[in-house]
Protein backbone atom coordinates (compact mmCIF):
# COMPACT_ATOMS: atom_id res chain seq x y z
CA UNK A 1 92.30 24.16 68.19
CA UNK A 2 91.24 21.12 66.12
CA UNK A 3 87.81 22.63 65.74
CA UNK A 4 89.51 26.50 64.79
CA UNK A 5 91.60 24.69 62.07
CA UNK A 6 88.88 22.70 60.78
CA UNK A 7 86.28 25.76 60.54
CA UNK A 8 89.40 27.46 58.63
CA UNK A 9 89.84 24.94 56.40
CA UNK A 10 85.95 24.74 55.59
CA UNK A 11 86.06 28.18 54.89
CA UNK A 12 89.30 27.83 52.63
CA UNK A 13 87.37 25.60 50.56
CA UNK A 14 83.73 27.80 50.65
CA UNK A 15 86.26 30.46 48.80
CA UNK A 16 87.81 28.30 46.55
CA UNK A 17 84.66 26.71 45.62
CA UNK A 18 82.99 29.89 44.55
CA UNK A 19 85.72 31.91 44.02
CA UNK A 20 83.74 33.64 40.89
CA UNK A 21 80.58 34.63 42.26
CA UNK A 22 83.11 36.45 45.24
CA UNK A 23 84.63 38.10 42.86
CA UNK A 24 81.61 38.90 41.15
CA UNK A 25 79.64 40.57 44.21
CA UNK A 26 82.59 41.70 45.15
CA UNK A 27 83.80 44.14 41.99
CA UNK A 28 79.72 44.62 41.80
CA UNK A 29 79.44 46.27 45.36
CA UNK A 30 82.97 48.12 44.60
CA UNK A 31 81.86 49.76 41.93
CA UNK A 32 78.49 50.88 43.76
CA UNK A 33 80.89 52.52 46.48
CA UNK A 34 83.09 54.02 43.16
CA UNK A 35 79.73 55.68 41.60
CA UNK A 36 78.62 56.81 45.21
CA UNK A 37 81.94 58.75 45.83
CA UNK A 38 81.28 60.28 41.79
CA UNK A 39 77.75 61.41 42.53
CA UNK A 40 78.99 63.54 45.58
CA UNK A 41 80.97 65.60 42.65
CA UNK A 42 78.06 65.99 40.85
CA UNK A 43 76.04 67.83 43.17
CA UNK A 44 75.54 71.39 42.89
CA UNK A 45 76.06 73.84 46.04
CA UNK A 46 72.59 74.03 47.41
CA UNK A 47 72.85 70.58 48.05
CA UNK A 48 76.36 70.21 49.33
CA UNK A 49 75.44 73.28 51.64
CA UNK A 50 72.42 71.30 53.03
CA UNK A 51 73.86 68.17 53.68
CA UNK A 52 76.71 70.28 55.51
CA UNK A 53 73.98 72.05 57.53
CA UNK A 54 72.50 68.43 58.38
CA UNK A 55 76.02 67.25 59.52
CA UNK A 56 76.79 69.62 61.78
CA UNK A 57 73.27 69.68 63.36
CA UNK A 58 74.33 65.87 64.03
CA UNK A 59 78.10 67.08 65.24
CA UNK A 60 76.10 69.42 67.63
CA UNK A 61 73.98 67.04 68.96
CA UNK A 62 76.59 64.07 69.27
CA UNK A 63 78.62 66.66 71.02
CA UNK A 64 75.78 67.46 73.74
CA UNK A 65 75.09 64.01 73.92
CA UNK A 66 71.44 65.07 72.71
CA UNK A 67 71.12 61.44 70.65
CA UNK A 68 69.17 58.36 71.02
CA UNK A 69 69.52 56.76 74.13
CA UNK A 70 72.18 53.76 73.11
CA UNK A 71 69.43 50.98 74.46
CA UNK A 72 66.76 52.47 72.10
CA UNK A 73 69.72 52.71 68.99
CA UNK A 74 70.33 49.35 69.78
CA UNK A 75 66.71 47.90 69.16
CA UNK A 76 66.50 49.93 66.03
CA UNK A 77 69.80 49.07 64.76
CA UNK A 78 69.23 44.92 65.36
CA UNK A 79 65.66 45.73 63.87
CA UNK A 80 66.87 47.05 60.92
CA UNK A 81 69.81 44.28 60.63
CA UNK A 82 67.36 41.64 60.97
CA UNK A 83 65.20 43.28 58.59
CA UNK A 84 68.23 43.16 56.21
CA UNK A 85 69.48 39.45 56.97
CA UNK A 86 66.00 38.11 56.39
CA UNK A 87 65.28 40.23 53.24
CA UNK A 88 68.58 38.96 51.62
CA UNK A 89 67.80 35.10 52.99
CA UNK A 90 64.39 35.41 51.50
CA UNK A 91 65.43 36.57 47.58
CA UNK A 92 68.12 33.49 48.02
CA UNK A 93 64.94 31.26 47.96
CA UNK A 94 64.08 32.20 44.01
CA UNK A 95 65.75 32.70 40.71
CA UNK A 96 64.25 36.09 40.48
CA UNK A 97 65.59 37.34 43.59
CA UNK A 98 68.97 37.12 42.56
CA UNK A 99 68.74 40.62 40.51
CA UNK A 100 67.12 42.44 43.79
CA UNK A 101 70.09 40.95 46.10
CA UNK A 102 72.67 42.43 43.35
CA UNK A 103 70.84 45.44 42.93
CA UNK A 104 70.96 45.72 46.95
CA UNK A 105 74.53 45.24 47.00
CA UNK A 106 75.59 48.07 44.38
CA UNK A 107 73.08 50.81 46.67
CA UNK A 108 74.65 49.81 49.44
CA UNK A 109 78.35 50.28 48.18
CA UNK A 110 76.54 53.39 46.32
CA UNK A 111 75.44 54.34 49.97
CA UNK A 112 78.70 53.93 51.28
CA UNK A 113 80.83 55.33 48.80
CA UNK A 114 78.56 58.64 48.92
CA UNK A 115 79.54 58.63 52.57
CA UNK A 116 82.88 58.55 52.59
CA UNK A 117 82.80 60.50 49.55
CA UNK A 118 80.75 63.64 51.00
CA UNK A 119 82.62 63.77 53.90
CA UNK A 120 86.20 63.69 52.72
CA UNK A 121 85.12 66.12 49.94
CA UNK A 122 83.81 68.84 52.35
CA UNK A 123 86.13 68.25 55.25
CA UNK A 124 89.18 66.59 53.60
CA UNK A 125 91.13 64.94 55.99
CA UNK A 126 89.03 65.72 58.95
CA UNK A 127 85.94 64.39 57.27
CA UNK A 128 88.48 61.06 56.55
CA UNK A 129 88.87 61.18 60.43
CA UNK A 130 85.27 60.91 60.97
CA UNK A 131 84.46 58.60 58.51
CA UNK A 132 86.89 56.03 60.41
CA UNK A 133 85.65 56.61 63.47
CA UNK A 134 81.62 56.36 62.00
CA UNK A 135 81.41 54.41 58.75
CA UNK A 136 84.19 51.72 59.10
CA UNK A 137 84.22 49.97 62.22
CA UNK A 138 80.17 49.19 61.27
CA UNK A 139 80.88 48.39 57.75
CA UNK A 140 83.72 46.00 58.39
CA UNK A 141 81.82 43.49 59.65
CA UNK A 142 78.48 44.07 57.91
CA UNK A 143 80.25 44.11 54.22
CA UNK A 144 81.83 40.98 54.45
CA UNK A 145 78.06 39.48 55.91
CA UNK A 146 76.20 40.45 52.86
CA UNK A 147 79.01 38.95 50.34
CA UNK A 148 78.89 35.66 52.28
CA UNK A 149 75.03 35.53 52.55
CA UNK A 150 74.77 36.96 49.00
CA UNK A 151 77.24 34.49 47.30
CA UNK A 152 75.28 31.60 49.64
CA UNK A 153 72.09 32.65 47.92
CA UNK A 154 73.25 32.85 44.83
CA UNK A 155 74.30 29.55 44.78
CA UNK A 156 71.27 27.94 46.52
CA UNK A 157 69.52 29.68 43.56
CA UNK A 158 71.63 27.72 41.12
CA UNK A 159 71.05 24.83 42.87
CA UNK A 160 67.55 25.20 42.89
CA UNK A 161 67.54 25.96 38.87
CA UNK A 162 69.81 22.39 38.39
CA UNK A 163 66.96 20.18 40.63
CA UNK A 164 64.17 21.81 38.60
CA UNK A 165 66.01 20.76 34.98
CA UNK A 166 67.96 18.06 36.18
CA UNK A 167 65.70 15.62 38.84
CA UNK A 168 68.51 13.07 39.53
CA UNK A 169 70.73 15.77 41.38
CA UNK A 170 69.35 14.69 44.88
CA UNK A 171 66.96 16.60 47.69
CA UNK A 172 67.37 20.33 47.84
CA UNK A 173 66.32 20.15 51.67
CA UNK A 174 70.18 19.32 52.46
CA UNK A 175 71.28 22.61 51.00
CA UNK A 176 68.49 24.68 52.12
CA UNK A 177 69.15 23.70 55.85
CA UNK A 178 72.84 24.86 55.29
CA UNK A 179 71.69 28.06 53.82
CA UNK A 180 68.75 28.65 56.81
CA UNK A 181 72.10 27.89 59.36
CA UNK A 182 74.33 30.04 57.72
CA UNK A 183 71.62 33.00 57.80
CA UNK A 184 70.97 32.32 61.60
CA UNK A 185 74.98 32.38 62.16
CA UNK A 186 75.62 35.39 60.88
CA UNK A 187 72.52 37.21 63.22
CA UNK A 188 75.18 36.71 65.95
CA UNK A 189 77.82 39.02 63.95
CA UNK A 190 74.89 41.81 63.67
CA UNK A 191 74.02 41.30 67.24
CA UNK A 192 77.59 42.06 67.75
CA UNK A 193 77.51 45.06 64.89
CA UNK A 194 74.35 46.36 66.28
CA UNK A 195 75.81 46.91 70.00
CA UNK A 196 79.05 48.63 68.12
CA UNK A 197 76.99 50.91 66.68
CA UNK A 198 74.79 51.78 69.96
CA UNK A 199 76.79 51.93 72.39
CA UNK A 200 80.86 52.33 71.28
CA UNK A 201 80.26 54.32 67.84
CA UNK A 202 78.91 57.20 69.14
CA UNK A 203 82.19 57.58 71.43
CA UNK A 204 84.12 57.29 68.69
CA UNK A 205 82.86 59.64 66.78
CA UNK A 206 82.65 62.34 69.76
CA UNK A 207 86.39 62.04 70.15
CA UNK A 208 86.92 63.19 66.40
CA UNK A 209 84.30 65.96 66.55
CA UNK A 210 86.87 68.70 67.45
CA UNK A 211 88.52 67.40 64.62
CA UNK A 212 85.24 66.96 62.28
CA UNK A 213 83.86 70.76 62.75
């Protein structure tokens, strides 16, 4: 209990501390999902009708179970996670990555938004159904991990930018160990995101396919 309330608390104070730079990703990967859900009204029909096509190809096959077995879609999924936690821990190390993590963060609420967006638009409340069941359980978890190991890498950056200009601030290995740890923690809440998406996702979104087509 000690331990809970004390990991709380730390984590009370990571928010307060950089309270701007949270609100900053934050409104910045909102507003990706905002222009996402726009460009879906923007399309013309071809395109809506192919992307429709393409969906229910992927209803069909998630309703015949013809998909990737859920051991195989779990290697690829933790690949591609793992891709994606080291890219973003890697642009924390410079100044100049900062503009490729933000740019990241608006495509994927851009991503997301079109997503949602596409499906609600073309199957209104059933494509809302599906969207639940498919795009939100993942996301839930995976959002709040690139804010936390965005706003970390921001600030490392910073840091890094005052120890260049200002020498007395003290070792940057202290702060770069934190960051490294932080990074490595939050593989375990892909691991978990990873097996969500392999092997209870798919069941998920088989139970709303009568509702989906």
């Amino acid at each position: 209990m000690k331990r809970k309330n004390r990991f709380l608390h730390m984590l009370m104070e990571h928010l307060i501390e950089h309270k701007s730079i949270y609100l900053f990703v934050s409104v910045l990967f909102l507003v990706g999902v905002v222009f996402g859900a726009v460009i879906v009204n923007t399309l013309d029909i071809n395109k809506k009708g192919e992307l429709l096509q393409y969906l229910h190809y992927f209803f069909q096959g998630l309703a015949q179970d013809d998909i990737a077995d859920p051991s195989v879609a779990f290697q690829h999924s933790i690949g591609d996670y793992f891709k994606m936690l080291a890219l973003m821990w890697i642009l924390g190390l410079s100044v100049i990555g900062i503009p490729i993590m933000l740019v990241y963060l608006f495509f994927k609420g851009l991503v997301i938004g079109f997503t949602i967006g596409f499906l609600i638009n073309q199957l209104s409340w059933k494509g809302l159904w599906f969207a639940i069941a498919a795009v939100v359980p993942i996301n839930i978890v995976v959002i709040p991990v690139l804010l936390v190991l965005s706003v970390a890498g921001i600030q490392f950056s910073i840091t890094l930018v005052r120890n260049r200009f200002i020498h007395s601030r003290g070792p940057i290995y202290p702060q770069f160990v934190r960051y490294s740890i932080l990074a490595s923690t939050l593989t375990v809440c892909l691991l978990i995101v990873a097996a969500t998406e392999a092997y209870i996702s798919p069941l998920w979104m088989k139970n709303v396919i009568p509702f989906s087509m």
